[in-house]
N, C-alpha and C. Protein backbone atom coordinates (compact mmCIF):
# COMPACT_ATOMS: atom_id res chain seq x y z
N UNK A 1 -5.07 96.83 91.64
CA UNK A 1 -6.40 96.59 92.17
C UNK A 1 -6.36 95.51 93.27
N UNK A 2 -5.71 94.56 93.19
CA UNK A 2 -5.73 93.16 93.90
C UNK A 2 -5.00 93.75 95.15
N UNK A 3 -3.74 94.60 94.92
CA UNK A 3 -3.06 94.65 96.45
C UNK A 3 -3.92 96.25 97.02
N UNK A 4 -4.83 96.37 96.91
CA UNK A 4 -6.33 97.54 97.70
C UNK A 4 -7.32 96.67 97.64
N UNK A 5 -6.97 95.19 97.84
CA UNK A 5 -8.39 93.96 98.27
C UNK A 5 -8.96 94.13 97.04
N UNK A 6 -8.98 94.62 95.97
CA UNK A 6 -9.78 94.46 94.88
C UNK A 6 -9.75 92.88 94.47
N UNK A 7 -9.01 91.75 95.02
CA UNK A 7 -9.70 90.51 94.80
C UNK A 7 -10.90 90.44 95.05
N UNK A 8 -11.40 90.67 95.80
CA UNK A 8 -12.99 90.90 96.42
C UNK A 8 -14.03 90.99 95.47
N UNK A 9 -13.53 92.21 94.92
CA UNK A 9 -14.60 93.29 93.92
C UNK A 9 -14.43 92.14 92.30
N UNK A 10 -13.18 91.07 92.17
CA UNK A 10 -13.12 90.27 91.06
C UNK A 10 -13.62 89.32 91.56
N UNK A 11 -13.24 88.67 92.64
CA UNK A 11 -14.14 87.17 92.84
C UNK A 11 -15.91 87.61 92.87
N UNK A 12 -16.35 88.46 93.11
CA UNK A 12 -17.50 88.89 92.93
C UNK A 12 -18.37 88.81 91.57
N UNK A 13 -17.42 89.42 90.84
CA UNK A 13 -18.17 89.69 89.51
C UNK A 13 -17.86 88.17 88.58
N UNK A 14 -16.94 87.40 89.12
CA UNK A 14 -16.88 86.54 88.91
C UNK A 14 -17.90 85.36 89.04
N UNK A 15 -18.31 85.25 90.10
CA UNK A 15 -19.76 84.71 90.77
C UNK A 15 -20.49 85.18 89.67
N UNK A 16 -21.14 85.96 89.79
CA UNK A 16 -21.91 87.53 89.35
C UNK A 16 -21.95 86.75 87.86
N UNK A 17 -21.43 86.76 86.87
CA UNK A 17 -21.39 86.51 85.50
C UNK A 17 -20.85 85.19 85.52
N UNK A 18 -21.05 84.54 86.44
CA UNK A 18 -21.40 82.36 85.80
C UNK A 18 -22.64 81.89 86.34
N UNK A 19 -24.07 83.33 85.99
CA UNK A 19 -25.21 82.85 86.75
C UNK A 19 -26.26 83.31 85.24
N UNK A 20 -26.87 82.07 84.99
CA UNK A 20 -27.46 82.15 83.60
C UNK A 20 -27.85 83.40 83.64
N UNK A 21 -28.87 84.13 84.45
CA UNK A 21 -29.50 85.29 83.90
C UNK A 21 -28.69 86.36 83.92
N UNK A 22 -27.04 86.18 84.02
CA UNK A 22 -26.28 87.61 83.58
C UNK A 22 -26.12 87.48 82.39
N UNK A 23 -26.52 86.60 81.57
CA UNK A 23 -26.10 86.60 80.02
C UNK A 23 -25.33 87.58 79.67
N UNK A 24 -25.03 88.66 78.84
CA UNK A 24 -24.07 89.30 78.25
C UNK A 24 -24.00 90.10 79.04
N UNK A 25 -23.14 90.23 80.34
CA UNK A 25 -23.00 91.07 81.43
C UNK A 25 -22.15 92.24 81.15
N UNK A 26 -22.87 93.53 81.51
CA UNK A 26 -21.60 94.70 81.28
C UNK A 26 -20.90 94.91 82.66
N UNK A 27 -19.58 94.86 82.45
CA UNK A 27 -19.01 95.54 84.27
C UNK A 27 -18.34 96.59 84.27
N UNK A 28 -18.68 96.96 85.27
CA UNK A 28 -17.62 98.52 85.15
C UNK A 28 -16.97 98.23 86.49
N UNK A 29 -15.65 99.18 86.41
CA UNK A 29 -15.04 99.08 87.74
C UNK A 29 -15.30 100.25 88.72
N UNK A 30 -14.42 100.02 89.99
CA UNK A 30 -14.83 101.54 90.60
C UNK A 30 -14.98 102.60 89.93
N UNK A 31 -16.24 103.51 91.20
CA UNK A 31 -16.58 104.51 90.05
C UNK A 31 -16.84 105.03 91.52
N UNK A 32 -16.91 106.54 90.71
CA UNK A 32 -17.87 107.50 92.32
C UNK A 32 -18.52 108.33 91.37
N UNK A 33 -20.21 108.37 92.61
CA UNK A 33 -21.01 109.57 92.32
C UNK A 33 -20.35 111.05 92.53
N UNK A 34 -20.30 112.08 92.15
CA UNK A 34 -20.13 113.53 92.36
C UNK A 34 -21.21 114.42 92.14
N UNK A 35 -21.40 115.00 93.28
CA UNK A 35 -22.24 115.98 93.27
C UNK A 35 -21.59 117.35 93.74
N UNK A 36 -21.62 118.43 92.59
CA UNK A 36 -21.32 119.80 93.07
C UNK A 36 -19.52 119.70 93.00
N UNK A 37 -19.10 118.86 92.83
CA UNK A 37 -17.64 118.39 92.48
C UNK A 37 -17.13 117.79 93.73
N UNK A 38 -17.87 117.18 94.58
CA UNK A 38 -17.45 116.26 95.75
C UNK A 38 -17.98 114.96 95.48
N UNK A 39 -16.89 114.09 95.75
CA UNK A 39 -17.18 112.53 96.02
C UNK A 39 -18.54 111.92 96.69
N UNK A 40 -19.85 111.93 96.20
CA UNK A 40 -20.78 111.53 97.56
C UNK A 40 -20.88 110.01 98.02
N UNK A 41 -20.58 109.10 97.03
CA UNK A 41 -20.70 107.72 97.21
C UNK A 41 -19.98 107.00 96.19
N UNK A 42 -18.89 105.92 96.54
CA UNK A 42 -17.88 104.80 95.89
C UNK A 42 -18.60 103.65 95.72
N UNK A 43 -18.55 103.18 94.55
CA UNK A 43 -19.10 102.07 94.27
C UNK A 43 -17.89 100.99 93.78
N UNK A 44 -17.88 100.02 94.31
CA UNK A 44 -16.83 98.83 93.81
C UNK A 44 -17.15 98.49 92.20
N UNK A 45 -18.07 98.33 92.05
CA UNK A 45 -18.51 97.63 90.40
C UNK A 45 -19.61 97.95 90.38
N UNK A 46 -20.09 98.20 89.16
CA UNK A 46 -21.62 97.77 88.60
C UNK A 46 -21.50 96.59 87.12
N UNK A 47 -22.71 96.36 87.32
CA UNK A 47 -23.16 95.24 86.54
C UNK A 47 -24.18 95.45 85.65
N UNK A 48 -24.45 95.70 84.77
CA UNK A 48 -25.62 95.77 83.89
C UNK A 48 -25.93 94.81 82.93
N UNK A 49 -27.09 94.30 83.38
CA UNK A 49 -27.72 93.25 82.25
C UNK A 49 -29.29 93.43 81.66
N UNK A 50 -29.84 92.83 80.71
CA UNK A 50 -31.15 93.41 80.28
C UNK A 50 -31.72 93.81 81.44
N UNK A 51 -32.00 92.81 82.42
CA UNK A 51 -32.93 92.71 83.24
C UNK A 51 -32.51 93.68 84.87
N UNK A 52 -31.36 94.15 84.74
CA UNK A 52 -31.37 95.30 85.74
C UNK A 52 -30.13 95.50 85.99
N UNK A 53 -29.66 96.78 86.98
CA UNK A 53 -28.75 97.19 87.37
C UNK A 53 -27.80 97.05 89.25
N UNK A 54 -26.92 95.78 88.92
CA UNK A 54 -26.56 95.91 90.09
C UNK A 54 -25.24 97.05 90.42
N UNK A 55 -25.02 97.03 91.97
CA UNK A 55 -24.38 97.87 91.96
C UNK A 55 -23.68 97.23 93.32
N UNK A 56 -22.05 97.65 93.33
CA UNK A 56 -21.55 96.48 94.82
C UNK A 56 -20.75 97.40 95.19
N UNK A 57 -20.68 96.74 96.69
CA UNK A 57 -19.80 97.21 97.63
C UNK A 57 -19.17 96.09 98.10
N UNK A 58 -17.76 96.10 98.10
CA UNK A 58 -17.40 94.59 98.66
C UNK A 58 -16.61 94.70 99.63
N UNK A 59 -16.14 93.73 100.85
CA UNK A 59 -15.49 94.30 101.93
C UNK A 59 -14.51 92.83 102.54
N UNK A 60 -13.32 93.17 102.81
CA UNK A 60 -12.97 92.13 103.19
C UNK A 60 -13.10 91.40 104.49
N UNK A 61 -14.13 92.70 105.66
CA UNK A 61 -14.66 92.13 106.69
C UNK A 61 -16.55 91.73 106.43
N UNK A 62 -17.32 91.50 107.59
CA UNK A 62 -18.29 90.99 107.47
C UNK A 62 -19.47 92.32 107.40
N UNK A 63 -18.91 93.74 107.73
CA UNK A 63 -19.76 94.65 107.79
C UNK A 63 -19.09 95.95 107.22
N UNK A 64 -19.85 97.34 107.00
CA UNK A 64 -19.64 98.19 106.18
C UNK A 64 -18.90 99.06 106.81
N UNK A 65 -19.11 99.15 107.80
CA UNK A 65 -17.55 100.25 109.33
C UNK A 65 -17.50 99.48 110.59
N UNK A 66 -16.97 100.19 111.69
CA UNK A 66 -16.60 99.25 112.57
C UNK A 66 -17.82 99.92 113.40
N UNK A 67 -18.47 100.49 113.40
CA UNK A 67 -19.67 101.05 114.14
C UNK A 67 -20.66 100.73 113.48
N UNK A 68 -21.71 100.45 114.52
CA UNK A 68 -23.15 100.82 113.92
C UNK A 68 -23.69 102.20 112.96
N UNK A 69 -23.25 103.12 113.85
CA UNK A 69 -23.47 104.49 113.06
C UNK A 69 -22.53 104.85 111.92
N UNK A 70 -21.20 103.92 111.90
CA UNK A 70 -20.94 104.33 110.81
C UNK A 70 -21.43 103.08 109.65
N UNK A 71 -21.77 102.37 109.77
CA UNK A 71 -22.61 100.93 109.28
C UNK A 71 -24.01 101.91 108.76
N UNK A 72 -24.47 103.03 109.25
CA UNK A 72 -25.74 103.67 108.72
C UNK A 72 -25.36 104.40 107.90
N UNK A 73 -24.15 104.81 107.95
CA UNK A 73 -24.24 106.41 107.35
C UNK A 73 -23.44 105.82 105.82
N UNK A 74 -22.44 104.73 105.78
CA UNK A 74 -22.02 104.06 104.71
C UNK A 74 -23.20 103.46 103.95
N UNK A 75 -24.47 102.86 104.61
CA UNK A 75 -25.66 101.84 103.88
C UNK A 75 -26.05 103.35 103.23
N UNK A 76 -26.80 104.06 103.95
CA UNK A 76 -27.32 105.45 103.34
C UNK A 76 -26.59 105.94 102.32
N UNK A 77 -25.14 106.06 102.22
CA UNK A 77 -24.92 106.80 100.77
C UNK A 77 -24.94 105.65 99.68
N UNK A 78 -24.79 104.67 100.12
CA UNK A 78 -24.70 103.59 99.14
C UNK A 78 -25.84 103.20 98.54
N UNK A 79 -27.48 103.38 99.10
CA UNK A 79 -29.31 103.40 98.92
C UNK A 79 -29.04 104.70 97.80
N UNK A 80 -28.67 105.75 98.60
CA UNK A 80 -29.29 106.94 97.94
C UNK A 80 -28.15 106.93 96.28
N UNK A 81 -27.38 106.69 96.38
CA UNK A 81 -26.62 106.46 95.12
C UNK A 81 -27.68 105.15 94.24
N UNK A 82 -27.55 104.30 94.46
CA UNK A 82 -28.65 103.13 93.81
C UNK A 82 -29.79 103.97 93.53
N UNK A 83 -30.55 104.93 94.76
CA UNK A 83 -31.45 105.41 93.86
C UNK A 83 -31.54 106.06 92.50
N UNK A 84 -30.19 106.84 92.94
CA UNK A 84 -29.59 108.48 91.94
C UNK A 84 -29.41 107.44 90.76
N UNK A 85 -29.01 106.43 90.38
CA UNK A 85 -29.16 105.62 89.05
C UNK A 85 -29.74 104.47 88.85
N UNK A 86 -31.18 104.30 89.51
CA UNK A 86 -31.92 103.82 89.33
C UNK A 86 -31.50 101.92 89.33
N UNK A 87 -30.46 101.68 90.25
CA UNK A 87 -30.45 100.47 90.58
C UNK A 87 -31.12 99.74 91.25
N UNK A 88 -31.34 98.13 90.21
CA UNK A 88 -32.34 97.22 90.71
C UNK A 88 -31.98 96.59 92.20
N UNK A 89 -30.30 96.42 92.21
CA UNK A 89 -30.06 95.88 93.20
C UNK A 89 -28.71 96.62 93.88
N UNK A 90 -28.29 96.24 95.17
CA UNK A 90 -27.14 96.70 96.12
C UNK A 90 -26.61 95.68 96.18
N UNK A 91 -25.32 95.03 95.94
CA UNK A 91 -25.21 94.18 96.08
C UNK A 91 -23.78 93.89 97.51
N UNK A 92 -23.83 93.35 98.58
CA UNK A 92 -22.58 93.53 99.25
C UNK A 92 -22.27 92.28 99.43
N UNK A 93 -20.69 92.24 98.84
CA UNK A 93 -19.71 91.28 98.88
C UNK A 93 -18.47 91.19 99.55
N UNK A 94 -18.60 89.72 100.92
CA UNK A 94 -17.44 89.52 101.15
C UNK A 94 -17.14 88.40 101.16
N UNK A 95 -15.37 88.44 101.29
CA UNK A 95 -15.38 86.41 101.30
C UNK A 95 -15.64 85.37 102.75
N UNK A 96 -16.44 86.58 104.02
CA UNK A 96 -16.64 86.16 105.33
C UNK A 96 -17.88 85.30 105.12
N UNK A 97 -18.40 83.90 106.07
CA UNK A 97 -19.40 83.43 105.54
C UNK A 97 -20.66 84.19 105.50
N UNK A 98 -20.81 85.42 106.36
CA UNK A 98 -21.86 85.94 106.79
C UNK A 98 -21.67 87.29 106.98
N UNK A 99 -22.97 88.55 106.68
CA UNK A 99 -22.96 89.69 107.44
C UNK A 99 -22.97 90.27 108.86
N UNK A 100 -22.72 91.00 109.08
CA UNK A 100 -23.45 91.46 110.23
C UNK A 100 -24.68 91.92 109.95
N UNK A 101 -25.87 91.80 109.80
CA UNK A 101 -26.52 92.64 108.65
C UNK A 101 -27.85 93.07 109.76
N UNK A 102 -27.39 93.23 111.23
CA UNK A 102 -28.61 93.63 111.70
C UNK A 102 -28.88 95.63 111.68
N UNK A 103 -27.90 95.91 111.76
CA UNK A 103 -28.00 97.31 111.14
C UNK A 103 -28.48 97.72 109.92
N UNK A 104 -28.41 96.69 109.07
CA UNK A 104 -28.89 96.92 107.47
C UNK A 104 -30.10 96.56 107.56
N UNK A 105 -30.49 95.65 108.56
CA UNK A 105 -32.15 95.02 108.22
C UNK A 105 -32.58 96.80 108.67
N UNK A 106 -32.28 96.75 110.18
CA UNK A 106 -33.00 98.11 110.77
C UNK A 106 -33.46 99.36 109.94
N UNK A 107 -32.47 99.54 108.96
CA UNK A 107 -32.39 100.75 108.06
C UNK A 107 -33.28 100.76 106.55
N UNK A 108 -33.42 99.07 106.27
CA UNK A 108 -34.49 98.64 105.12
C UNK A 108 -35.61 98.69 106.13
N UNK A 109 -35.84 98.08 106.84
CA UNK A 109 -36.99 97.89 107.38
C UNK A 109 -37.93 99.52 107.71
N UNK A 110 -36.94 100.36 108.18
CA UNK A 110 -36.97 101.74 108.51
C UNK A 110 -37.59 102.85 107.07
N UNK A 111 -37.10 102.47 106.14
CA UNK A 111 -37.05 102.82 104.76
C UNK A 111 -38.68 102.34 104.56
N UNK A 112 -38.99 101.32 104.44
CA UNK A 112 -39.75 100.42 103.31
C UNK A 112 -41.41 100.83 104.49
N UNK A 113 -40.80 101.10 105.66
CA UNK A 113 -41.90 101.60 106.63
C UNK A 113 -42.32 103.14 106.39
N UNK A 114 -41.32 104.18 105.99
CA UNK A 114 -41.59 105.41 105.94
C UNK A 114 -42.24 105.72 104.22
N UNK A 115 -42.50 104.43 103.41
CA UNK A 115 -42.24 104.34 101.88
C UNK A 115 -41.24 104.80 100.98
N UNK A 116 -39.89 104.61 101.80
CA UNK A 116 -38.58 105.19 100.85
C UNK A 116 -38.18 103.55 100.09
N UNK A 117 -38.56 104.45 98.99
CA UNK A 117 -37.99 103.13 97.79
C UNK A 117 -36.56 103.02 97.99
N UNK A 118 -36.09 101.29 97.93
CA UNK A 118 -34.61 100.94 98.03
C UNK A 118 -34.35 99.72 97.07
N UNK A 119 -33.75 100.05 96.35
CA UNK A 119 -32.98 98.62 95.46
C UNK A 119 -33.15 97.01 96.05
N UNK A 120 -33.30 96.29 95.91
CA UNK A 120 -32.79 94.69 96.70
C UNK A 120 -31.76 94.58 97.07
N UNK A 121 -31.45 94.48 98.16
CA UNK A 121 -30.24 94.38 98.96
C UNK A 121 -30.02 92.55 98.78
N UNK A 122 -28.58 92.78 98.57
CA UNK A 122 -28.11 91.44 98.78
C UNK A 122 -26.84 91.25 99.32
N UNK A 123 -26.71 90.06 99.52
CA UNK A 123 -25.78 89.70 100.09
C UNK A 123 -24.79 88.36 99.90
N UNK A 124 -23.59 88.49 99.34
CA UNK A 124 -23.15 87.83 98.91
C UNK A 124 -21.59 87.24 99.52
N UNK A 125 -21.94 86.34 100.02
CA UNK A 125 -20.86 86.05 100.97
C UNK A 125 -20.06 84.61 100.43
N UNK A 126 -18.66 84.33 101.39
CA UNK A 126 -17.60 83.28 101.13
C UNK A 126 -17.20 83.08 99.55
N UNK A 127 -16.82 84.29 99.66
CA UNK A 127 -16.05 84.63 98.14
C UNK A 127 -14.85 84.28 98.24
N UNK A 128 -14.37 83.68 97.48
CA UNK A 128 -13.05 82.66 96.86
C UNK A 128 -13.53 81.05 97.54
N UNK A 129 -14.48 80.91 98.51
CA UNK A 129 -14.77 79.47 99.22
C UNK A 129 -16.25 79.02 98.42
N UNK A 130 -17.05 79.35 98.94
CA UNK A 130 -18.30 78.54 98.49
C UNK A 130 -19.30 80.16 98.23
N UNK A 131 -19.29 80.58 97.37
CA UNK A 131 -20.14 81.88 97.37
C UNK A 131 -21.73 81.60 97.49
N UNK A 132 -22.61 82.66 97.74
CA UNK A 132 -23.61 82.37 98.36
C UNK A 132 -24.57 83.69 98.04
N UNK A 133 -25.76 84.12 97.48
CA UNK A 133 -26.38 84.95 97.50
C UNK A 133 -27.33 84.86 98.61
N UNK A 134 -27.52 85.63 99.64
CA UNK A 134 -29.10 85.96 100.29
C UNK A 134 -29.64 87.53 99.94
N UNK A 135 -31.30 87.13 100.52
CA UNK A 135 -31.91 88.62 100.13
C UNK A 135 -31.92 88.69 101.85
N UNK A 136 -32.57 90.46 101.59
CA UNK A 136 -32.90 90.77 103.14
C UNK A 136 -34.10 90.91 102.95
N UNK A 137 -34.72 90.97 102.10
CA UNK A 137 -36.43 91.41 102.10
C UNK A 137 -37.17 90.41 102.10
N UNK A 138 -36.85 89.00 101.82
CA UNK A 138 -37.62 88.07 101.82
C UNK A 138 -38.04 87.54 100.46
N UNK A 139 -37.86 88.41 99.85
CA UNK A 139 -38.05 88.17 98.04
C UNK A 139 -37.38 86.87 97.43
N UNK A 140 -37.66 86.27 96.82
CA UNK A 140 -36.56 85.20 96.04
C UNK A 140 -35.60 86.26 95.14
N UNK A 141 -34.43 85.97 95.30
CA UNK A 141 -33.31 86.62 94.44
C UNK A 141 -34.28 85.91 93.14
N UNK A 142 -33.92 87.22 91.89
CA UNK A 142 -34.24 86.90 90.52
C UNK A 142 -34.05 87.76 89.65
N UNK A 143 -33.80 87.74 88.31
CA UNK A 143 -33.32 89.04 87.97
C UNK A 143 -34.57 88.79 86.64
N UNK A 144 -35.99 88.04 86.75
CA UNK A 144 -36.89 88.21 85.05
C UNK A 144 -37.91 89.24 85.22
């Protein structure tokens, strides 16, 4: 796991479960959705605790492809999967201090305008240095 960057996807869940409200945290490791017997969306981890279901993508750069369009078409399967199991949150983790995250605002903002329900996007950055949660919606991160 560690030599395919899966440090990432551990310093994460690591964060992730030394934060009071994960109390008895369940984790799972990679997993993929299948539909029709094709791969539609990879998920690094999920997290399940009373109070909701995260779900991560973690990356050892600051964004999800090296394009914008492919930065859409990776956020999109990764929403519509969170929907398909009803996750509270998205969570994306790297150990860079920061996202690129103006493609991701565009595509929530785009969403939440047409009324397509989307999980809380977060963002969780300088993993193994000083980790850091932000939201994109403006919400206070909270999981009661």
């Amino acid at each position: 796991m560690i030599a395919n960057d899966g440090n990432h996807d551990l310093l994460a869940t690591q964060f992730l479960r030394s934060k009071a409200w994960a109390g008895a945290c369940l984790v799972t490791e990679e997993f993929e959705l299948v539909q029709n017997g094709k791969a539609v969306v990879e998920f690094d981890f999920a997290a399940a605790t009373v109070e909701g279901l995260l779900l991560d993508e973690s990356k050892k750069n600051d964004c999800l492809a090296d394009s914008a369009k492919g930065t859409l078409t990776e956020l999109n399967k990764l929403l519509n999967g969170c929907r398909a199991l009803g996750a509270t949150h998205l969570v994306l983790a790297t150990p860079k201090n920061a996202w690129k995250q103006a493609t991701i605002d565009k595509q929530l903002q785009g969403d939440a305008a047409h009324g397509v329900s989307a999980p809380q996007v977060l963002l969780l950055t300088g993993l193994g240095t000083d980790p850091k949660i932000l939201t994109l919606d403006g919400k206070p991160f909270t999981m009661d």
